[in-house]
N, C-alpha and C. Protein backbone atom coordinates (compact mmCIF):
# COMPACT_ATOMS: atom_id res chain seq x y z
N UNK A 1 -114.32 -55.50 -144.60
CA UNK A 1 -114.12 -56.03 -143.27
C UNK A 1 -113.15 -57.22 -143.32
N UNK A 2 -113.55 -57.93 -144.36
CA UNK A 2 -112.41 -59.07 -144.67
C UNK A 2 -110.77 -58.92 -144.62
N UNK A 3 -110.67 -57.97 -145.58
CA UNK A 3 -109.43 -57.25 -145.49
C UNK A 3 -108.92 -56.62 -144.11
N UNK A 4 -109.62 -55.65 -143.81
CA UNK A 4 -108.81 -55.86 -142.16
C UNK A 4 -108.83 -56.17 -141.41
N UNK A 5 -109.42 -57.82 -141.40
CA UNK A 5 -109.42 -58.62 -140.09
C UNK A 5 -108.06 -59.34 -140.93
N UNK A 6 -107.58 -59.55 -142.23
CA UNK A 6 -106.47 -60.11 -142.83
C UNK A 6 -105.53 -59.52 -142.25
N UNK A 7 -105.65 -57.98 -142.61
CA UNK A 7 -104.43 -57.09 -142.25
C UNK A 7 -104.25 -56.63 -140.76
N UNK A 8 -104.98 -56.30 -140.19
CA UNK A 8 -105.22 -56.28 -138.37
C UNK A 8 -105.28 -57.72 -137.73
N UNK A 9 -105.76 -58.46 -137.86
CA UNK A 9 -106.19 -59.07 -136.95
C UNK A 9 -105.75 -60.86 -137.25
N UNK A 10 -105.23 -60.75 -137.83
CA UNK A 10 -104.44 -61.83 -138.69
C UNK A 10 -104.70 -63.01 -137.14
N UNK A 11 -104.12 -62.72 -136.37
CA UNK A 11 -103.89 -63.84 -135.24
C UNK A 11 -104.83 -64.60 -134.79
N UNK A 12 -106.06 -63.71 -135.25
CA UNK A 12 -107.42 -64.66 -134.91
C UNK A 12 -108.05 -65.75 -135.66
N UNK A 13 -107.27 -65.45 -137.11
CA UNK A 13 -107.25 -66.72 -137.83
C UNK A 13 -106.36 -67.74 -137.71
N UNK A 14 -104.90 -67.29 -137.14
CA UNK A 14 -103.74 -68.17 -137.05
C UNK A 14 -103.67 -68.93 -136.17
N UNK A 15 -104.43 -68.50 -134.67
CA UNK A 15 -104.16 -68.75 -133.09
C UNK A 15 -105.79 -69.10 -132.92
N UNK A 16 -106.76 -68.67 -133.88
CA UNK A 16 -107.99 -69.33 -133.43
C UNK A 16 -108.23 -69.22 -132.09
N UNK A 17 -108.72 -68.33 -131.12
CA UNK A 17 -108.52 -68.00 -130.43
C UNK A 17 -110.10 -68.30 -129.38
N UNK A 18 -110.50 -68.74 -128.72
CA UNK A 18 -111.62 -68.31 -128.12
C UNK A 18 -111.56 -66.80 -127.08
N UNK A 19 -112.15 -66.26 -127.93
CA UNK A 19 -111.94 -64.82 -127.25
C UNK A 19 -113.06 -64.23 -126.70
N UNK A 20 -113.65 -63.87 -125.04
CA UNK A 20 -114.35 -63.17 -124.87
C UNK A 20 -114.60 -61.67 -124.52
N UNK A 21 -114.98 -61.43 -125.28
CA UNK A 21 -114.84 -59.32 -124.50
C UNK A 21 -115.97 -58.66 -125.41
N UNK A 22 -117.32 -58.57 -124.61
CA UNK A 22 -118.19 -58.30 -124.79
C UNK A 22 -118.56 -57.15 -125.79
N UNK A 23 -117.06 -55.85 -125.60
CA UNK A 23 -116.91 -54.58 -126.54
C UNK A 23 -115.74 -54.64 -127.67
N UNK A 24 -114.79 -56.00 -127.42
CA UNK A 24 -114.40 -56.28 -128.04
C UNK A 24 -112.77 -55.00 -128.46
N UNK A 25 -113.28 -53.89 -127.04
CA UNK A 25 -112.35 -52.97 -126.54
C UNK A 25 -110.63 -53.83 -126.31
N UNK A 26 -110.31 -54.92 -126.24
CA UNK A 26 -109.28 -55.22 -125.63
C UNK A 26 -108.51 -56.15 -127.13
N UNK A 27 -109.31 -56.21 -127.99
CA UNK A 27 -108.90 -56.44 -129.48
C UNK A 27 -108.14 -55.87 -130.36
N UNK A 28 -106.57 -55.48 -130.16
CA UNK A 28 -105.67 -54.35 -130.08
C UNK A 28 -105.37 -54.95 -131.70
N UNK A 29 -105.43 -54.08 -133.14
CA UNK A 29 -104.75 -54.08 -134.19
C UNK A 29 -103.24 -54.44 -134.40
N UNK A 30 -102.73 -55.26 -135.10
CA UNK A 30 -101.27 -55.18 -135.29
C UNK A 30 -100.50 -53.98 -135.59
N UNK A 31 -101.08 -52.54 -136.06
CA UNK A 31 -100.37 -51.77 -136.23
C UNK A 31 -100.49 -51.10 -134.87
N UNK A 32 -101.82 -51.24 -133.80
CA UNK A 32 -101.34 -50.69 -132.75
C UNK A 32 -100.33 -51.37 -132.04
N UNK A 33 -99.81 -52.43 -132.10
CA UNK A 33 -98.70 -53.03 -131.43
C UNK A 33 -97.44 -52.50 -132.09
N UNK A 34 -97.51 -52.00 -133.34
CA UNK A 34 -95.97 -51.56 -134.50
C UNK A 34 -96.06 -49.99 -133.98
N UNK A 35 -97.18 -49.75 -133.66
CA UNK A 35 -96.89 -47.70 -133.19
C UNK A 35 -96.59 -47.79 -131.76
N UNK A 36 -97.33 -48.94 -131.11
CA UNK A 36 -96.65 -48.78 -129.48
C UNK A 36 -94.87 -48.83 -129.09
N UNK A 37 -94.72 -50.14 -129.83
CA UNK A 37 -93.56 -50.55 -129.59
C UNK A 37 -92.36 -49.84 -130.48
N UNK A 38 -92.70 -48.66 -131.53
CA UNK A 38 -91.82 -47.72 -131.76
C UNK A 38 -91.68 -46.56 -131.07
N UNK A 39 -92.88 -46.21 -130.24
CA UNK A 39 -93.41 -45.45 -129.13
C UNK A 39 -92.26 -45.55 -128.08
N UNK A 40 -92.29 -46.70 -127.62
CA UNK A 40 -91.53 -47.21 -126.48
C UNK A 40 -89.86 -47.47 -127.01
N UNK A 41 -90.13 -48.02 -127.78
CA UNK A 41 -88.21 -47.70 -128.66
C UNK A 41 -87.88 -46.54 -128.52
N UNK A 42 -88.48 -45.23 -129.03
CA UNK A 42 -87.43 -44.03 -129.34
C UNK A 42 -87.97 -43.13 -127.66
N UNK A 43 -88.04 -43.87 -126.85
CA UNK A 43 -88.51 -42.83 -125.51
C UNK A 43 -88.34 -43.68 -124.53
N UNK A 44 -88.06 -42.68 -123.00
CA UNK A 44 -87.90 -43.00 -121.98
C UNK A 44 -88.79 -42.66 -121.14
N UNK A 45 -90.01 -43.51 -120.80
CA UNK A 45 -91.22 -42.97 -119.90
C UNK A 45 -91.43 -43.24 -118.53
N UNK A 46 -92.07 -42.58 -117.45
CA UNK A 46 -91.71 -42.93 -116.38
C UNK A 46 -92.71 -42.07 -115.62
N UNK A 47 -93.24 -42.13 -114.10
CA UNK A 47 -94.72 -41.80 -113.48
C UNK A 47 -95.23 -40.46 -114.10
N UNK A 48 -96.58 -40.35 -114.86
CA UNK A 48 -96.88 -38.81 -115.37
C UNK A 48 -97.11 -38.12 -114.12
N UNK A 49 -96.90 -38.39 -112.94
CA UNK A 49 -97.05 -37.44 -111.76
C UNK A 49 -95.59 -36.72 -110.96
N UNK A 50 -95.04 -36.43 -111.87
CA UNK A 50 -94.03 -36.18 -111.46
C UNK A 50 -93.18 -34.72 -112.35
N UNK A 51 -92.50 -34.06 -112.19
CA UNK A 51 -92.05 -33.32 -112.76
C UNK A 51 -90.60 -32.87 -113.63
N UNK A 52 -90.00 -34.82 -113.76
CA UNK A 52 -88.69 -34.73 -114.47
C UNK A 52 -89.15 -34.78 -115.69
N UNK A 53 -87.67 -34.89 -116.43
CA UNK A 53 -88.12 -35.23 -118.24
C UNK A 53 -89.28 -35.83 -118.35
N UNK A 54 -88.75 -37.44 -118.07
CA UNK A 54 -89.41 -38.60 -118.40
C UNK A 54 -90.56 -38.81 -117.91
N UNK A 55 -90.83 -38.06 -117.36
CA UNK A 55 -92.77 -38.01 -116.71
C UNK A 55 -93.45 -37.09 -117.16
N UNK A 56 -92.90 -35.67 -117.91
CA UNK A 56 -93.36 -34.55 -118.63
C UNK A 56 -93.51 -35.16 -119.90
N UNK A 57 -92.66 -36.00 -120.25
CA UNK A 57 -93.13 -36.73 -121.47
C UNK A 57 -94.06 -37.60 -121.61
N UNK A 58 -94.62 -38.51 -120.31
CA UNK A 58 -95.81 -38.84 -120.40
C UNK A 58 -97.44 -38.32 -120.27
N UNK A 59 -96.63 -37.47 -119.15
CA UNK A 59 -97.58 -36.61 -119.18
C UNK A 59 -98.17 -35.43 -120.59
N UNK A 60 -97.48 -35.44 -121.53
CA UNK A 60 -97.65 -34.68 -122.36
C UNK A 60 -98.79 -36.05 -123.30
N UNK A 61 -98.11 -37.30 -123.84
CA UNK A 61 -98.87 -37.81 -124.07
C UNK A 61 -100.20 -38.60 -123.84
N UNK A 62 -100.33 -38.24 -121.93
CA UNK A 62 -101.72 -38.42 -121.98
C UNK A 62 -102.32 -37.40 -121.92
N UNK A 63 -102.01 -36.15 -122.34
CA UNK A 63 -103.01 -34.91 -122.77
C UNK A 63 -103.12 -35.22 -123.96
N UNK A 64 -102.36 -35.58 -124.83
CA UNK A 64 -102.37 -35.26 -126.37
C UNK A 64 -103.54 -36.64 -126.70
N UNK A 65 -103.43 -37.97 -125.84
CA UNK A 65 -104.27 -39.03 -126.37
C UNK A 65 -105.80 -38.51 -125.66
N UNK A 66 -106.07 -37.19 -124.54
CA UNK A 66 -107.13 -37.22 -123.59
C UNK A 66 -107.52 -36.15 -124.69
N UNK A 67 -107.16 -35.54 -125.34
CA UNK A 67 -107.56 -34.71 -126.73
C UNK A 67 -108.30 -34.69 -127.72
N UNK A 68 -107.64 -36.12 -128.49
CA UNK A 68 -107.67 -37.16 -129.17
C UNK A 68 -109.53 -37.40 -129.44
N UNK A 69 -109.70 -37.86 -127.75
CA UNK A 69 -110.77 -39.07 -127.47
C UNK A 69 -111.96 -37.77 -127.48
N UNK A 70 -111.63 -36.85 -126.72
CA UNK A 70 -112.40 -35.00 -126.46
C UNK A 70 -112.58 -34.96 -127.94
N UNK A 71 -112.18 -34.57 -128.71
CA UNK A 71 -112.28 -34.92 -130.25
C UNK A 71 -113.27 -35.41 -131.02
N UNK A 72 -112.97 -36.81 -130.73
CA UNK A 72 -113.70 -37.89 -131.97
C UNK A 72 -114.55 -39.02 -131.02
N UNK A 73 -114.83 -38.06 -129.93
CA UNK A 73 -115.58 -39.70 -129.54
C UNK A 73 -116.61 -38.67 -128.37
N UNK A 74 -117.86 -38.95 -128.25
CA UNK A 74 -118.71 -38.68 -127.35
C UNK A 74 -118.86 -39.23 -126.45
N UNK A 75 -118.59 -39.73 -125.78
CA UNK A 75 -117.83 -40.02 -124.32
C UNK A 75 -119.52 -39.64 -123.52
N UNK A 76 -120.00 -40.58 -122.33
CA UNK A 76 -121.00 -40.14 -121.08
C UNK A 76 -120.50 -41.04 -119.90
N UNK A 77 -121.39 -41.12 -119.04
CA UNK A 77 -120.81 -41.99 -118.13
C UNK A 77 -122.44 -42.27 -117.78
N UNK A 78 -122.55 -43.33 -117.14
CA UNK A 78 -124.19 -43.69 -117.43
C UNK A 78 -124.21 -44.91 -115.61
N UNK A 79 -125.24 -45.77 -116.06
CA UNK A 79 -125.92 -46.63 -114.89
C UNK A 79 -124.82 -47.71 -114.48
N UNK A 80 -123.81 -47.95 -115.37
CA UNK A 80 -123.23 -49.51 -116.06
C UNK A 80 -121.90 -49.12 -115.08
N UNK A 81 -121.58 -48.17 -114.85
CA UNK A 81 -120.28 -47.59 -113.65
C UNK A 81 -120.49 -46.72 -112.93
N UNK A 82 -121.78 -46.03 -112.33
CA UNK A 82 -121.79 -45.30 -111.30
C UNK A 82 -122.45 -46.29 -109.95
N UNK A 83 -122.24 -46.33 -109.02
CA UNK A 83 -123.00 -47.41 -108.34
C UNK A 83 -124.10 -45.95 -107.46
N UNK A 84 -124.88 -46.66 -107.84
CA UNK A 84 -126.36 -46.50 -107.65
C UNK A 84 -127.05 -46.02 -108.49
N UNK A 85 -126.60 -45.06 -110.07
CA UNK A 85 -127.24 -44.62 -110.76
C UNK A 85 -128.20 -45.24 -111.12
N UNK A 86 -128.10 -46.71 -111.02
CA UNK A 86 -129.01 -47.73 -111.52
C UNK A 86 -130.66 -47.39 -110.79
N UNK A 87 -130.26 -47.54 -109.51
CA UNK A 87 -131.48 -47.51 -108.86
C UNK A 87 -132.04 -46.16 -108.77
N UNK A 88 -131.91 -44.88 -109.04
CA UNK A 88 -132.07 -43.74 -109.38
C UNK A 88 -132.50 -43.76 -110.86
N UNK A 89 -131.96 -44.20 -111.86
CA UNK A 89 -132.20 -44.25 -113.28
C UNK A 89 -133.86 -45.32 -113.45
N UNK A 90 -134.15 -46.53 -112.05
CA UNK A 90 -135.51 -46.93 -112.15
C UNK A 90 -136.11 -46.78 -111.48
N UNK A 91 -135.90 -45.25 -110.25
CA UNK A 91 -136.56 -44.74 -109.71
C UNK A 91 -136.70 -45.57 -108.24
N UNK A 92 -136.00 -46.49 -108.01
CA UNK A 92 -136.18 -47.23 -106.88
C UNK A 92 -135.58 -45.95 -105.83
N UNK A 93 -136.49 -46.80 -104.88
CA UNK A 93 -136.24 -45.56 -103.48
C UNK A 93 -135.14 -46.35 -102.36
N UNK A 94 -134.91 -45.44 -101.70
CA UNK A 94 -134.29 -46.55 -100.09
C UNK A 94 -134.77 -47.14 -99.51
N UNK A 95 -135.89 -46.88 -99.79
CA UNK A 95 -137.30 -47.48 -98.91
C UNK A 95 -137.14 -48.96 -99.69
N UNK A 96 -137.48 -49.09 -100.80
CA UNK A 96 -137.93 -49.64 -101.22
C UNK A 96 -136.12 -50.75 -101.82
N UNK A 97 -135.17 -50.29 -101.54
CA UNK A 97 -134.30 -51.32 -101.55
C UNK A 97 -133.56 -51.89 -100.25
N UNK A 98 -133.72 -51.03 -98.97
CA UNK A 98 -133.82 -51.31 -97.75
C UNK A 98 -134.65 -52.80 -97.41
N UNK A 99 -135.77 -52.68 -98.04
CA UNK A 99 -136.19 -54.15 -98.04
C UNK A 99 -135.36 -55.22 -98.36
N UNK A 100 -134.76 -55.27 -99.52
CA UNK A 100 -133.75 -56.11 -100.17
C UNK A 100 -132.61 -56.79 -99.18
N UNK A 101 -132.31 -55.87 -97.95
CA UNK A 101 -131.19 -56.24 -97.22
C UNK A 101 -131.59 -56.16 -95.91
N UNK A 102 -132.89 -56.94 -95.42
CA UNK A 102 -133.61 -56.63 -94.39
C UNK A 102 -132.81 -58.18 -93.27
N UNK A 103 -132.88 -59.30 -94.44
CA UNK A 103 -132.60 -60.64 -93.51
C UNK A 103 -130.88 -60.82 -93.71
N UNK A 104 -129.94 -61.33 -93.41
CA UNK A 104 -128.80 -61.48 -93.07
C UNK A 104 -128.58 -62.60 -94.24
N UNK A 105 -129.15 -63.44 -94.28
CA UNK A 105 -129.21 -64.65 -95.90
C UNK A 105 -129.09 -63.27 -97.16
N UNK A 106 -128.30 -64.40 -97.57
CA UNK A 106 -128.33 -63.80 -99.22
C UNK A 106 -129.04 -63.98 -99.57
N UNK A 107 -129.91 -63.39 -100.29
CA UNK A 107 -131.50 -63.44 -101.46
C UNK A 107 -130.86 -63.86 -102.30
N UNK A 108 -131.71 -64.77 -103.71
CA UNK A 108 -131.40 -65.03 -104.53
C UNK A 108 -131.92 -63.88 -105.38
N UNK A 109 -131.37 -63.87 -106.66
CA UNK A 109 -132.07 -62.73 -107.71
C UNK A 109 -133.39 -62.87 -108.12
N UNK A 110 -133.98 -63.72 -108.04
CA UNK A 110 -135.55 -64.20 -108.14
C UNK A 110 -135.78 -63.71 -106.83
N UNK A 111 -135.53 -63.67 -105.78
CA UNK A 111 -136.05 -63.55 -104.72
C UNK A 111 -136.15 -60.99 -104.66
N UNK A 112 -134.95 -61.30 -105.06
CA UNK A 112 -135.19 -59.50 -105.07
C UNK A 112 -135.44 -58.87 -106.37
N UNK A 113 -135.70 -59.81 -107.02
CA UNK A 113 -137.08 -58.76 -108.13
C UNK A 113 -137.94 -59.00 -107.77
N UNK A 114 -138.62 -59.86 -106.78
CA UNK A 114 -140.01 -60.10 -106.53
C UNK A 114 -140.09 -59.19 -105.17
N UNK A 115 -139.32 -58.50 -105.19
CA UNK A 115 -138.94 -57.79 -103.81
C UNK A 115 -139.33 -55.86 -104.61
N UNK A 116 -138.80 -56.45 -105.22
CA UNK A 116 -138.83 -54.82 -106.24
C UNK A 116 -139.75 -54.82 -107.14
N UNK A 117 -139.97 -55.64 -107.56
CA UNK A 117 -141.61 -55.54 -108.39
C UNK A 117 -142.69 -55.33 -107.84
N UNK A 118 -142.77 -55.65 -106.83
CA UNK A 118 -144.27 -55.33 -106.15
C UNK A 118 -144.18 -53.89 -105.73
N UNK A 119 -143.68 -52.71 -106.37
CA UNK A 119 -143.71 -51.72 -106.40
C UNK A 119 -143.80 -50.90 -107.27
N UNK A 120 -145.23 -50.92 -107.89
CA UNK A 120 -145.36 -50.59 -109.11
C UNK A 120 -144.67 -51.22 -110.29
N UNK A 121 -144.66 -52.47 -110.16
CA UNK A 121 -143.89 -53.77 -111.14
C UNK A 121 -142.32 -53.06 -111.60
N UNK A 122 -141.52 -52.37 -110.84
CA UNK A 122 -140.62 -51.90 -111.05
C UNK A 122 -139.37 -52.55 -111.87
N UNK A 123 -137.87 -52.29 -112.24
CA UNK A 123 -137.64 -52.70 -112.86
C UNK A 123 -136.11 -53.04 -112.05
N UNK A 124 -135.40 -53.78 -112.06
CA UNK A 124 -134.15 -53.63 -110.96
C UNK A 124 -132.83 -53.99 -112.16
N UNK A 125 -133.07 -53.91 -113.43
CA UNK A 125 -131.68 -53.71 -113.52
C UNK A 125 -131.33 -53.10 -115.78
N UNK A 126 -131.00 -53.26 -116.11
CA UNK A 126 -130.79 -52.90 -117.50
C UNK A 126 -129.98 -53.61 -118.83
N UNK A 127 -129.76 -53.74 -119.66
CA UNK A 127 -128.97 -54.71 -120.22
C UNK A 127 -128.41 -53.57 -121.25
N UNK A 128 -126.71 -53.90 -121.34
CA UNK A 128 -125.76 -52.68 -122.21
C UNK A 128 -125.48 -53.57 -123.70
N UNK A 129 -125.74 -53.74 -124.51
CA UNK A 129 -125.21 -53.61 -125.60
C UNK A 129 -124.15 -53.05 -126.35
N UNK A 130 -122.99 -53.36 -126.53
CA UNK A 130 -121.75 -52.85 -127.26
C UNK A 130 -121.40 -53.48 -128.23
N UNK A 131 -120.93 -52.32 -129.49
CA UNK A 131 -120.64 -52.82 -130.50
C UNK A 131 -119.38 -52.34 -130.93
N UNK A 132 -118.25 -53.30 -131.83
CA UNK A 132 -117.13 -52.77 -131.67
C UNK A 132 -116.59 -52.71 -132.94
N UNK A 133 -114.87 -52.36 -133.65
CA UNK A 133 -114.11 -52.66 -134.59
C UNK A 133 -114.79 -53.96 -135.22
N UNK A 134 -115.04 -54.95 -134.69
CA UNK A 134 -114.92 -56.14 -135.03
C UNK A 134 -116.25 -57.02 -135.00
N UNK A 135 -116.80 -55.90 -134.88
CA UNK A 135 -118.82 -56.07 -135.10
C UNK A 135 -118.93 -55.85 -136.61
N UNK A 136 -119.87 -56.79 -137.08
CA UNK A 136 -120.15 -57.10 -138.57
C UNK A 136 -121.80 -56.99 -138.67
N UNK A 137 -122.54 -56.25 -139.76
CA UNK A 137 -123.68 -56.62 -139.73
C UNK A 137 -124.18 -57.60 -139.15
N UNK A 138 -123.96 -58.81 -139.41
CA UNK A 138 -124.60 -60.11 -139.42
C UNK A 138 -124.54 -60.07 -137.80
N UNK A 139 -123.45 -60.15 -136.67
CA UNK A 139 -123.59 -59.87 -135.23
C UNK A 139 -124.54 -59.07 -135.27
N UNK A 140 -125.00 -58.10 -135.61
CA UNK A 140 -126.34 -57.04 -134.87
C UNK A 140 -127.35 -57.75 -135.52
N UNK A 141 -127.72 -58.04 -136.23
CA UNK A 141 -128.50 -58.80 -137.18
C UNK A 141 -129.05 -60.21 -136.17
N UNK A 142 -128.31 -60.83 -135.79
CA UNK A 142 -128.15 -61.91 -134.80
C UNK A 142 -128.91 -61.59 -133.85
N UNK A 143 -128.65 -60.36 -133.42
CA UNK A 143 -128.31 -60.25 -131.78
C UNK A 143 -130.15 -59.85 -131.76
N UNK A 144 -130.35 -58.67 -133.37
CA UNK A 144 -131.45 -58.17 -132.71
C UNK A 144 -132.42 -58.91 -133.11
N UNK A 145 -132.49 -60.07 -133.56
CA UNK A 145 -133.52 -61.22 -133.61
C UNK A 145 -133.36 -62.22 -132.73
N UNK A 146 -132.12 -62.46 -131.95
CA UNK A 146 -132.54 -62.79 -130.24
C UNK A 146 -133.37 -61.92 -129.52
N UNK A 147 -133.06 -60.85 -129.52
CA UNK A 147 -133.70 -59.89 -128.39
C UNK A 147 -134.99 -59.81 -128.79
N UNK A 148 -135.40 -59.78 -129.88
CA UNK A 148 -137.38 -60.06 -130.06
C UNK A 148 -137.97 -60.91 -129.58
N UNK A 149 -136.75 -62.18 -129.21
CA UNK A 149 -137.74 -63.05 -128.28
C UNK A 149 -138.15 -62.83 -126.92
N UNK A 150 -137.34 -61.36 -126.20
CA UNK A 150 -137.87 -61.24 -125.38
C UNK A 150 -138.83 -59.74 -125.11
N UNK A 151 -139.18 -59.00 -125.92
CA UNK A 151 -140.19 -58.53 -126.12
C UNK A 151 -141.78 -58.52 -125.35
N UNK A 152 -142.12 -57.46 -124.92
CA UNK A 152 -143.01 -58.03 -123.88
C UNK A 152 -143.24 -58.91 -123.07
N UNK A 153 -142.41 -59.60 -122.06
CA UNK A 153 -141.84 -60.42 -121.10
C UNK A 153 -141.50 -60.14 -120.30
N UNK A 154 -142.23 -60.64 -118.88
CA UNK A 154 -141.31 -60.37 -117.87
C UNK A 154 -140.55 -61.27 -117.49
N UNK A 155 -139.22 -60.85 -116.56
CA UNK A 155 -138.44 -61.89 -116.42
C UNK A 155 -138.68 -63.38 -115.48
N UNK A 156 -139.81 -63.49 -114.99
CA UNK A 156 -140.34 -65.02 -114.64
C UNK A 156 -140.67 -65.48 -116.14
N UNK A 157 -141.24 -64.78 -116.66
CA UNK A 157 -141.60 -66.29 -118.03
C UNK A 157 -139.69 -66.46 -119.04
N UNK A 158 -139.11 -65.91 -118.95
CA UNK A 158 -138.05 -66.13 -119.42
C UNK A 158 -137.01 -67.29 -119.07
């Protein structure tokens, strides 16, 4: 890991960086910057919705990268980007979030879990975990001896 945060990622030792990104998705390698920018040297790209050269050529490479990902990566789509899956995924009803938006004031978030709990102590929301290139034992290691502290807890004693 040492080695290719030397060889990738060099800038985070040089530029010391405070960096936040939770998946750590936006943490681009130096050789992906040396394949982009030879990418973009030997080609002329231009809208993939279109039907000249220079858009058949992009368009070709976002099939070939949508391939790629079809490939080597298991891919879902879940609670964290569908809006409402959430409340379907904890079984909340309309009924029962119709309440939530009954007074014209904004509720506070203490105020609408205590709104949604009294329905069979329900649950109103989920927490995502991502781990990335640049996740090291010791981060999960960390993380999952924080999270034991909350272990059987509900979120008032927290």
């Amino acid at each position: 890991m040492d080695d290719l945060r030397a060889c990738e990622y060099a800038r985070l030792d040089d530029l010391n960086p405070v960096y936040l990104d939770y998946t750590g998705g936006g943490l681009y390698a130096d050789s992906q910057l040396r394949a982009h920018l030879a990418l973009l040297s030997r080609n002329v790209l231009s809208n993939p919705h279109s039907a000249n050269p220079t858009s058949l050529a992009v368009t070709r490479l976002v099939e070939q990268a949508r391939a790629y990902v079809l490939e080597y990566f298991n891919l879902r789509t879940g609670c964290f980007c569908n809006p409402g899956a959430g409340e379907v995924a904890h079984g909340l009803t309309k009924q029962e979030m119709t309440q939530c938006f009954v007074d014209e004031e904004r509720m506070t978030f203490e105020q609408f879990l205590s709104i949604i709990q009294q329905h069979d102590d329900k649950s109103a929301g989920a927490i995502r975990i991502s781990v990335g290139l640049a996740t090291n034992f010791s981060d999960v290691y960390r993380f999952v001896e924080f999270a034991k502290g909350f272990l059987d807890k509900q979120a008032g004693e927290i």
